[in-house]
PDB file of N, CA and C in Angstrom:
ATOM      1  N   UNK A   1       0.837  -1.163   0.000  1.00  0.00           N
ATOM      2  CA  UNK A   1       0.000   0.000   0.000  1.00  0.00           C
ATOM      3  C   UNK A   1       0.894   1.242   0.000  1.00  0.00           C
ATOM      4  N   UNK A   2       0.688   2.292  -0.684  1.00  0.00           N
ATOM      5  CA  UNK A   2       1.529   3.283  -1.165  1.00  0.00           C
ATOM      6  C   UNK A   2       0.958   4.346   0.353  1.00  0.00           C
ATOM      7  N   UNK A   3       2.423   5.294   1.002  1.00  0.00           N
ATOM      8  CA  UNK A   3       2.475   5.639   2.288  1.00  0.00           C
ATOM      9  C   UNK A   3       2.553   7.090   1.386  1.00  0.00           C
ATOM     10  N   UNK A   4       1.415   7.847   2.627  1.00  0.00           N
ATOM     11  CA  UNK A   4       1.668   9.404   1.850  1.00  0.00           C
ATOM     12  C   UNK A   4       1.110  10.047   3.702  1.00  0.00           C
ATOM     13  N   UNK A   5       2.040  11.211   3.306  1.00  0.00           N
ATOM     14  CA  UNK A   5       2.436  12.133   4.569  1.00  0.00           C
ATOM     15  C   UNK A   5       1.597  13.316   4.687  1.00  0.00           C
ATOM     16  N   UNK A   6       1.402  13.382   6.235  1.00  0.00           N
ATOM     17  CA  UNK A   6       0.755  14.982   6.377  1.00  0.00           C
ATOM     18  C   UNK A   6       1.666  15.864   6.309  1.00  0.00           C
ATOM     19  N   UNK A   7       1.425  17.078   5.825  1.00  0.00           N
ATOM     20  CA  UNK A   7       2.255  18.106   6.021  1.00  0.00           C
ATOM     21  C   UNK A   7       2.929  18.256   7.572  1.00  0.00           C
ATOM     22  N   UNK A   8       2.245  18.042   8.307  1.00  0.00           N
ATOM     23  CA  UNK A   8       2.544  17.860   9.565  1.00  0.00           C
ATOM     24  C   UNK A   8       3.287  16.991   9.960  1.00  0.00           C
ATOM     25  N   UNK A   9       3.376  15.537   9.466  1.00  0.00           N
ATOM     26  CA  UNK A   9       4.463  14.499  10.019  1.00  0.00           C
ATOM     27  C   UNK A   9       5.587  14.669   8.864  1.00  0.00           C
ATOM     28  N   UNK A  10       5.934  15.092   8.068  1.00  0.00           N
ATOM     29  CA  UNK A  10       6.934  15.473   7.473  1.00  0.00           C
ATOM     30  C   UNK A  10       7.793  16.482   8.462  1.00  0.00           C
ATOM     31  N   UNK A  11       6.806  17.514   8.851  1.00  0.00           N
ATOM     32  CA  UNK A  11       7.807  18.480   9.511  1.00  0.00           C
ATOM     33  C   UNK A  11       8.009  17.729  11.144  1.00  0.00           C
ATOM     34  N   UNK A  12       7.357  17.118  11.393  1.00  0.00           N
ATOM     35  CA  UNK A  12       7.772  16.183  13.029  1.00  0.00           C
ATOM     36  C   UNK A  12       8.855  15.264  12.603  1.00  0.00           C
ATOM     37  N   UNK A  13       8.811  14.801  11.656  1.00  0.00           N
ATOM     38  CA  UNK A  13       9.992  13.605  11.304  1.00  0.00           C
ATOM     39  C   UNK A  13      11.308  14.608  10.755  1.00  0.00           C
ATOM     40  N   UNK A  14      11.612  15.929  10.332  1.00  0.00           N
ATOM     41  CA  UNK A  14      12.446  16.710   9.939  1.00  0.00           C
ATOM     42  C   UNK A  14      12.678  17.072  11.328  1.00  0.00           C
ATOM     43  N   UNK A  15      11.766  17.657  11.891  1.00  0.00           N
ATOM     44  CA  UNK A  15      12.501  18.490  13.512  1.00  0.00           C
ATOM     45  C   UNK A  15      13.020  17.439  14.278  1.00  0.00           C
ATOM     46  N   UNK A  16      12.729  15.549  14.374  1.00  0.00           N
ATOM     47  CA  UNK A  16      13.197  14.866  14.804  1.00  0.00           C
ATOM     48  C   UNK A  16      14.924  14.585  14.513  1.00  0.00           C
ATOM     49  N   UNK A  17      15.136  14.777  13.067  1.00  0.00           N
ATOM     50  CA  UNK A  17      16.572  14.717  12.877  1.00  0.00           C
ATOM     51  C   UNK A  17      17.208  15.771  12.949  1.00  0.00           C
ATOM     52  N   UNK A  18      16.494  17.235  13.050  1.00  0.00           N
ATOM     53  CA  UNK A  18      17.535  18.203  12.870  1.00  0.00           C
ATOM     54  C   UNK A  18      18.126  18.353  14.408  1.00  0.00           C
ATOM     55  N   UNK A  19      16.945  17.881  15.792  1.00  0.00           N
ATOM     56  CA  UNK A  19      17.035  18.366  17.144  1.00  0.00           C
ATOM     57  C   UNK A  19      18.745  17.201  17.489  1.00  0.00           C
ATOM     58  N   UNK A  20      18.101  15.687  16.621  1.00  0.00           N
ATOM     59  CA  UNK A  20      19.158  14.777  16.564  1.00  0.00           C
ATOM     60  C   UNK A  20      20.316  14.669  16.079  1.00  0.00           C
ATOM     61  N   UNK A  21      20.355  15.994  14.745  1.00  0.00           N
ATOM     62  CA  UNK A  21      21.802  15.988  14.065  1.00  0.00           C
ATOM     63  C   UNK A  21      22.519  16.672  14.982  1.00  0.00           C
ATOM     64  N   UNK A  22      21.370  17.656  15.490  1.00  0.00           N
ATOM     65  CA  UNK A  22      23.049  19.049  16.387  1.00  0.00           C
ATOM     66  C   UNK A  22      23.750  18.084  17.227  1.00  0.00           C
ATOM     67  N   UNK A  23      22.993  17.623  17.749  1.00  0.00           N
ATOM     68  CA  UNK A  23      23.592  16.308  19.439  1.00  0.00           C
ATOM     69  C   UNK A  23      24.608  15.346  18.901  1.00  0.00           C
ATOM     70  N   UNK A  24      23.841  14.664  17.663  1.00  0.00           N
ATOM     71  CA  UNK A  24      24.765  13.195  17.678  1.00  0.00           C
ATOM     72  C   UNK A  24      24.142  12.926  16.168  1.00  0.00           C
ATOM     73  N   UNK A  25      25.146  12.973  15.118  1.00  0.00           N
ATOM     74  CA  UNK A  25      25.052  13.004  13.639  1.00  0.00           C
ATOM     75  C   UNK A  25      24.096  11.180  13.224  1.00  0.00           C
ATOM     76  N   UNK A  26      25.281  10.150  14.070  1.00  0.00           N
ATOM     77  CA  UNK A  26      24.739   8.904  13.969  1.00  0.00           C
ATOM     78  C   UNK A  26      23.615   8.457  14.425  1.00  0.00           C
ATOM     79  N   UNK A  27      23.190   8.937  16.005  1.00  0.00           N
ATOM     80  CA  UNK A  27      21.806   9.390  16.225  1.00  0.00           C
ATOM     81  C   UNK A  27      20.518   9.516  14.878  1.00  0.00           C
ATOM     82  N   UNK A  28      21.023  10.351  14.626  1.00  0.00           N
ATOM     83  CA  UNK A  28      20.000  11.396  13.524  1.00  0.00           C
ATOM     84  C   UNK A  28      19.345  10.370  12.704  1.00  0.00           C
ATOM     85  N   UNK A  29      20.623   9.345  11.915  1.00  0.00           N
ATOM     86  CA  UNK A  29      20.339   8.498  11.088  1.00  0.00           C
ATOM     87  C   UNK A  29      19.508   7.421  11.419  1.00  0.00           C
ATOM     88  N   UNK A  30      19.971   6.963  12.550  1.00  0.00           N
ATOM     89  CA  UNK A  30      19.387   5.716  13.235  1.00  0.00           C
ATOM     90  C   UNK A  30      17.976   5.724  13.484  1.00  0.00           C
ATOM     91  N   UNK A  31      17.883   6.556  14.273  1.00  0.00           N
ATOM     92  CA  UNK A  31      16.216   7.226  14.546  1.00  0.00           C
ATOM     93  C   UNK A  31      15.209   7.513  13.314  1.00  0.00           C
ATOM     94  N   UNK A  32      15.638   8.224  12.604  1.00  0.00           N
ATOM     95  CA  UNK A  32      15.025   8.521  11.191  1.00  0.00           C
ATOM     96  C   UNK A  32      14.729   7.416  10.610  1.00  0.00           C
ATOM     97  N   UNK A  33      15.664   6.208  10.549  1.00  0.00           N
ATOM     98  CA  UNK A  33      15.961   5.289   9.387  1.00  0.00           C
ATOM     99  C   UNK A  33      14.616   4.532   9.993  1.00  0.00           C
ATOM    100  N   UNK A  34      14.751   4.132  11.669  1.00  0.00           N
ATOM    101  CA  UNK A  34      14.046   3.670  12.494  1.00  0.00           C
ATOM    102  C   UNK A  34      12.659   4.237  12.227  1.00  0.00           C
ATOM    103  N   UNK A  35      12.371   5.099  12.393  1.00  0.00           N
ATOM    104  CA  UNK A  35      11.000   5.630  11.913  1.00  0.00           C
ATOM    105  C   UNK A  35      10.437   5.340  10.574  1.00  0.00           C
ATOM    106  N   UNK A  36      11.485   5.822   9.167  1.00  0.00           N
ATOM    107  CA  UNK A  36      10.947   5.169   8.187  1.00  0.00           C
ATOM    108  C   UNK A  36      10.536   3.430   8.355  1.00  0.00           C
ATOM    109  N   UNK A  37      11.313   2.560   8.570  1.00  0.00           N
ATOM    110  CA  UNK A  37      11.272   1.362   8.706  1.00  0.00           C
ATOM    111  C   UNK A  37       9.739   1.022   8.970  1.00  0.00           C
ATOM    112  N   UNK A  38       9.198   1.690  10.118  1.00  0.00           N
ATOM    113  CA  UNK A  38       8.244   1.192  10.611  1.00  0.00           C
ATOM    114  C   UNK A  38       7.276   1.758   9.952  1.00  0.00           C
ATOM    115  N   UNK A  39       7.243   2.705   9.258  1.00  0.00           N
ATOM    116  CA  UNK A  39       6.277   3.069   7.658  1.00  0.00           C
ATOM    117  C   UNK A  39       6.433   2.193   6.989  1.00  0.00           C
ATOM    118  N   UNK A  40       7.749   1.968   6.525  1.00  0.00           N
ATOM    119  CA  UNK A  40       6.966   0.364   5.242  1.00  0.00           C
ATOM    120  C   UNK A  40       6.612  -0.177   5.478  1.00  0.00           C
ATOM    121  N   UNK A  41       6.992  -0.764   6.946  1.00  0.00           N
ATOM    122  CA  UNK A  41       5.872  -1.852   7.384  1.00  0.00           C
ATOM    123  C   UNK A  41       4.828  -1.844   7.416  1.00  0.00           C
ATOM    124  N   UNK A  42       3.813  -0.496   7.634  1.00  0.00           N
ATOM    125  CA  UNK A  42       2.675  -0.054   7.505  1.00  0.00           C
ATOM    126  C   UNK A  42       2.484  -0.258   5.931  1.00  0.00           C
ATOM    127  N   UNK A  43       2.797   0.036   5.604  1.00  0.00           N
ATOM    128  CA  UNK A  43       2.680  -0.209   3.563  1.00  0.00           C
ATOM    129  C   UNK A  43       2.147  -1.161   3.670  1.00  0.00           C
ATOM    130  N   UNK A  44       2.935  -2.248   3.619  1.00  0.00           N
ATOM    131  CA  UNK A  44       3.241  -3.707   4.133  1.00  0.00           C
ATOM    132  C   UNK A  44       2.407  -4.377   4.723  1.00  0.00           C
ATOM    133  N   UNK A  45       1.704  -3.911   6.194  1.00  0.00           N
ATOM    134  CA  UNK A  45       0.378  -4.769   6.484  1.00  0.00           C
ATOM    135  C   UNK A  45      -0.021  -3.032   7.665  1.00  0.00           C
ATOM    136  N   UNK A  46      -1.151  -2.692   6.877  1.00  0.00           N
ATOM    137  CA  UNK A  46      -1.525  -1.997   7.321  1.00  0.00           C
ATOM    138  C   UNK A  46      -2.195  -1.625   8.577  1.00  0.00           C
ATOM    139  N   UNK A  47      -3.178  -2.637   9.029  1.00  0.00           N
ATOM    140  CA  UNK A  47      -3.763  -2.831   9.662  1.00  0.00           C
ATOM    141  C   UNK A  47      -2.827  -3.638  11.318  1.00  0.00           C
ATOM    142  N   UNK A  48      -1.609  -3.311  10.835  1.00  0.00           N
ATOM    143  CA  UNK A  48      -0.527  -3.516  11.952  1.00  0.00           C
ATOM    144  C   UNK A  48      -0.855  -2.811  13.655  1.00  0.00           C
ATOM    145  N   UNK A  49      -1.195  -1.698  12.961  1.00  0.00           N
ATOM    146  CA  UNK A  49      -1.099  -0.604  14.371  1.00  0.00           C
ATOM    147  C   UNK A  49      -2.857  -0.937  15.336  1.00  0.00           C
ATOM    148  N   UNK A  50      -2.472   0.018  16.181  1.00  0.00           N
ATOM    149  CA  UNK A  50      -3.691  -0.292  16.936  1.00  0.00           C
ATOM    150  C   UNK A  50      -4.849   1.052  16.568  1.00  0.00           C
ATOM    151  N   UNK A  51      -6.175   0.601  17.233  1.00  0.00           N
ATOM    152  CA  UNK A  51      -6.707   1.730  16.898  1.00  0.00           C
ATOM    153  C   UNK A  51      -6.680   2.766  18.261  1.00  0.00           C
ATOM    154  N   UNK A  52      -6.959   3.611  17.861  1.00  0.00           N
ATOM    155  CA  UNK A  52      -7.098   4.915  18.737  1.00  0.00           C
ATOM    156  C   UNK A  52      -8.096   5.357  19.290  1.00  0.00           C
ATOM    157  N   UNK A  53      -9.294   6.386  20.392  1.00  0.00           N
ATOM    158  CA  UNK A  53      -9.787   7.200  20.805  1.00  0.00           C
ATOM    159  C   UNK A  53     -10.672   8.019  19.684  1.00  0.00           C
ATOM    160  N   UNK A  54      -9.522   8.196  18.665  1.00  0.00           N
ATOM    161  CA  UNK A  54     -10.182   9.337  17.488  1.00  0.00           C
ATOM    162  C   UNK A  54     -10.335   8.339  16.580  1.00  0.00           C
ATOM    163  N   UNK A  55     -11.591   8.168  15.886  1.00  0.00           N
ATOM    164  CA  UNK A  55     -12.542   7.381  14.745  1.00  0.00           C
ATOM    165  C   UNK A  55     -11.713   7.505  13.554  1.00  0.00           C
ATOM    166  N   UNK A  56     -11.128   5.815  13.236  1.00  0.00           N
ATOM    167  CA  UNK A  56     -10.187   5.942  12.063  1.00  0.00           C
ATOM    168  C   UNK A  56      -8.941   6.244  11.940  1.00  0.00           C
ATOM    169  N   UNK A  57      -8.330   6.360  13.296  1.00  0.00           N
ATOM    170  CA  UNK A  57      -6.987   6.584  13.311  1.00  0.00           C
ATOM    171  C   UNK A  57      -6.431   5.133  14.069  1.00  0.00           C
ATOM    172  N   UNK A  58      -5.441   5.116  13.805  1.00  0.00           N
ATOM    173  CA  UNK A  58      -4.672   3.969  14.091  1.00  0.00           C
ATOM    174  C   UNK A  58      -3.537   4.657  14.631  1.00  0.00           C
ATOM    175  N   UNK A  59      -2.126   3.776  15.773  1.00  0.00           N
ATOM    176  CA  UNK A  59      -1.092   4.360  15.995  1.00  0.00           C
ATOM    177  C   UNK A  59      -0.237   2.770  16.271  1.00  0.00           C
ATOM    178  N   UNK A  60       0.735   3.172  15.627  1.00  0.00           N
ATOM    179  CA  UNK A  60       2.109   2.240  15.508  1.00  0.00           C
ATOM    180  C   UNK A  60       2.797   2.410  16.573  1.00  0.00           C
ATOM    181  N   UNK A  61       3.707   1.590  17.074  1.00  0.00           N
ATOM    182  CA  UNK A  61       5.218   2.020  18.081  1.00  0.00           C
ATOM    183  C   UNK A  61       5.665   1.624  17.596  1.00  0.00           C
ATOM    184  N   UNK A  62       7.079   2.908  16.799  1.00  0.00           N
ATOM    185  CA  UNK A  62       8.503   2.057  16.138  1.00  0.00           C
ATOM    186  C   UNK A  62       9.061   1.610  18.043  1.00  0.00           C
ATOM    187  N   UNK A  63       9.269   0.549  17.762  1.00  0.00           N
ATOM    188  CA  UNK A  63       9.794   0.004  18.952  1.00  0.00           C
ATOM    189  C   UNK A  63      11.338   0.358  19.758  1.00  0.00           C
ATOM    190  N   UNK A  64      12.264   0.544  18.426  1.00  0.00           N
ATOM    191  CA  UNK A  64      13.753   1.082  19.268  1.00  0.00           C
ATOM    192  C   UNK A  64      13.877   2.472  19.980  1.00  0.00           C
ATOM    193  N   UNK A  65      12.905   3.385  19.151  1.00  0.00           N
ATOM    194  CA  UNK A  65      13.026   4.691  19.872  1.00  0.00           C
ATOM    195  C   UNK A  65      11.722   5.118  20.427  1.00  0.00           C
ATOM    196  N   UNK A  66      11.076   4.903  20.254  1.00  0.00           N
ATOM    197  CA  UNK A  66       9.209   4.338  20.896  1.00  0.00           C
ATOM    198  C   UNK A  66       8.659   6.039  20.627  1.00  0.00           C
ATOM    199  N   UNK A  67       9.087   5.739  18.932  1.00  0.00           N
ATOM    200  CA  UNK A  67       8.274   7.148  18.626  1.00  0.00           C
ATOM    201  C   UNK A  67       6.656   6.023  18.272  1.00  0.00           C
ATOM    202  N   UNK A  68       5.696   7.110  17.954  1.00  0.00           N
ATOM    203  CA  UNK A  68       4.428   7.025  17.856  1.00  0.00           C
ATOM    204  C   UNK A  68       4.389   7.452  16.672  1.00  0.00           C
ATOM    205  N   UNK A  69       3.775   6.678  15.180  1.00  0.00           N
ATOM    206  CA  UNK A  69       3.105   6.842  14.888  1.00  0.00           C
ATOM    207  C   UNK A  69       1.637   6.882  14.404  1.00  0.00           C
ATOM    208  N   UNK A  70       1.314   8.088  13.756  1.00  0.00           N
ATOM    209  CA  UNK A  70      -0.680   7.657  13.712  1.00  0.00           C
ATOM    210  C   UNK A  70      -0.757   8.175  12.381  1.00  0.00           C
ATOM    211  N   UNK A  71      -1.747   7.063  12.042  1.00  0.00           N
ATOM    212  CA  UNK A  71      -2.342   7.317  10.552  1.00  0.00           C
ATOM    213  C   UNK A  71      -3.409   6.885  10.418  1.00  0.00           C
ATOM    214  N   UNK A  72      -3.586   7.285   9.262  1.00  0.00           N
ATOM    215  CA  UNK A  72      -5.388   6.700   9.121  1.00  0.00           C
ATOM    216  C   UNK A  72      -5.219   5.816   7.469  1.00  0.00           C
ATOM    217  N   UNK A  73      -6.104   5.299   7.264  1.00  0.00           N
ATOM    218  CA  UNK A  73      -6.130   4.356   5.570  1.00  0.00           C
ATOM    219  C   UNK A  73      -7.190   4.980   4.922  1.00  0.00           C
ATOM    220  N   UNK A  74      -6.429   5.327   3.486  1.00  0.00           N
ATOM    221  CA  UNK A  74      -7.663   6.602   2.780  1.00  0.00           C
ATOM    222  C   UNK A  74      -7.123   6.047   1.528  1.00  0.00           C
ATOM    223  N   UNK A  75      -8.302   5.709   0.596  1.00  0.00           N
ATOM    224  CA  UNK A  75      -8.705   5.253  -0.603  1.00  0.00           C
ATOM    225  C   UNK A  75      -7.392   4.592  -0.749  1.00  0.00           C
ATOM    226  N   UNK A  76      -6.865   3.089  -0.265  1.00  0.00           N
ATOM    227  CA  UNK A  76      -6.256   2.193  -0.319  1.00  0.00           C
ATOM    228  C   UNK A  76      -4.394   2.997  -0.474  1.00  0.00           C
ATOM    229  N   UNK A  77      -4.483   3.942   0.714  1.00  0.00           N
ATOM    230  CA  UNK A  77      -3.260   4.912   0.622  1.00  0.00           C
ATOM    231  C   UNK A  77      -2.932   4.508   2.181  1.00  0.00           C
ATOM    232  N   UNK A  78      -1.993   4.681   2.968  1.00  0.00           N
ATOM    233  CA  UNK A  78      -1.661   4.812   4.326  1.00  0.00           C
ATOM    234  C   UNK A  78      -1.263   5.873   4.041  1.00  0.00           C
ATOM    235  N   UNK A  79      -2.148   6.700   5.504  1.00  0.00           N
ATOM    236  CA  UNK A  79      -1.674   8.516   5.606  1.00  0.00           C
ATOM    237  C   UNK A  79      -1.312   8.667   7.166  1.00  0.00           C
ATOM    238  N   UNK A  80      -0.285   9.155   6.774  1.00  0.00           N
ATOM    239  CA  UNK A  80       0.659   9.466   8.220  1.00  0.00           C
ATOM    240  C   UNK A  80       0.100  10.711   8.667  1.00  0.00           C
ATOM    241  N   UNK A  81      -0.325  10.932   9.936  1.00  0.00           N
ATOM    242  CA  UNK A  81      -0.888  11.974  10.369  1.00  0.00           C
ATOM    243  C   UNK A  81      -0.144  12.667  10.913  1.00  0.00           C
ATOM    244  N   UNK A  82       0.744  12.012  12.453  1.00  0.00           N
ATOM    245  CA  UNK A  82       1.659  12.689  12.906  1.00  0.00           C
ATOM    246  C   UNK A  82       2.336  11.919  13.268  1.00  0.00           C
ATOM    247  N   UNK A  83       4.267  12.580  13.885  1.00  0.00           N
ATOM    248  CA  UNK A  83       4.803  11.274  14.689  1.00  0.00           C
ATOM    249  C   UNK A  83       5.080  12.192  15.567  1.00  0.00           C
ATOM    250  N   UNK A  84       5.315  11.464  16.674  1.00  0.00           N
ATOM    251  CA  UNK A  84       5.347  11.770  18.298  1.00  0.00           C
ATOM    252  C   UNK A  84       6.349  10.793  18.902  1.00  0.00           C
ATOM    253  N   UNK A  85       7.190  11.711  19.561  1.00  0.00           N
ATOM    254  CA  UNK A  85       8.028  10.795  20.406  1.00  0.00           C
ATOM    255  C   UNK A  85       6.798  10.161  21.825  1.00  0.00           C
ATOM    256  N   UNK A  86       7.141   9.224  22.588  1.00  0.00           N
ATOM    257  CA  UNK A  86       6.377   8.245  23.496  1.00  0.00           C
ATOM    258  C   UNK A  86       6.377   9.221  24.609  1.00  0.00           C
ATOM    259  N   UNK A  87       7.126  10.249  24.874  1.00  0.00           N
ATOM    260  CA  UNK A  87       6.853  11.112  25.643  1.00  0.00           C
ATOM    261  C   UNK A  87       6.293  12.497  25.334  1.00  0.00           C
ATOM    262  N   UNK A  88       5.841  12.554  24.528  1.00  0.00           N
ATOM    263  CA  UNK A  88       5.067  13.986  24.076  1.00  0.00           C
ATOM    264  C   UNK A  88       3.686  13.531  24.051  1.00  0.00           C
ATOM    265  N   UNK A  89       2.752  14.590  24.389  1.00  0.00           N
ATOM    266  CA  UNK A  89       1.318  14.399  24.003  1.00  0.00           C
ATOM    267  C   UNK A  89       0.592  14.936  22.955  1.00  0.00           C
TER     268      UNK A  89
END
């Protein structure tokens, strides 16, 4: 299933590597790479994540860095809504 982004989790997954490049360059990569990963998998079997509170949303845990993501499934697309580190609300 073809993965398409909110304007919004594009810029959460960018501020995730830029907060990660200043600190620790290898960081940056790992985490990022880690986050994509767990999008293809969503490609992959969609119906992976759990559902949510809000009607039609679903949310993933990439497991190494226990970011959050949430998406919803729209006309046979996975749409990334937002990502969230496990400690943000």
């Amino acid at each position: 299933m073809k993965i398409r982004y909110s304007r919004r989790a594009l810029s959460q997954l960018a501020s995730v590597h830029e907060y990660l490049q200043a600190r620790n360059r290898s960081a940056a990569e790992k985490v990022t790479a880690s986050i994509r990963s767990a999008m293809v998998r969503l490609g992959e079997m969609p119906l992976l994540g759990k559902a949510t509170d809000e009607a039609g949303v679903h949310v993933i845990i990439e497991p190494e860095y226990l970011y959050r993501v949430f998406y919803s499934i729209r006309d046979h697309e996975v749409f990334v809504i937002r990502i969230l580190h496990g400690r943000q609300t």
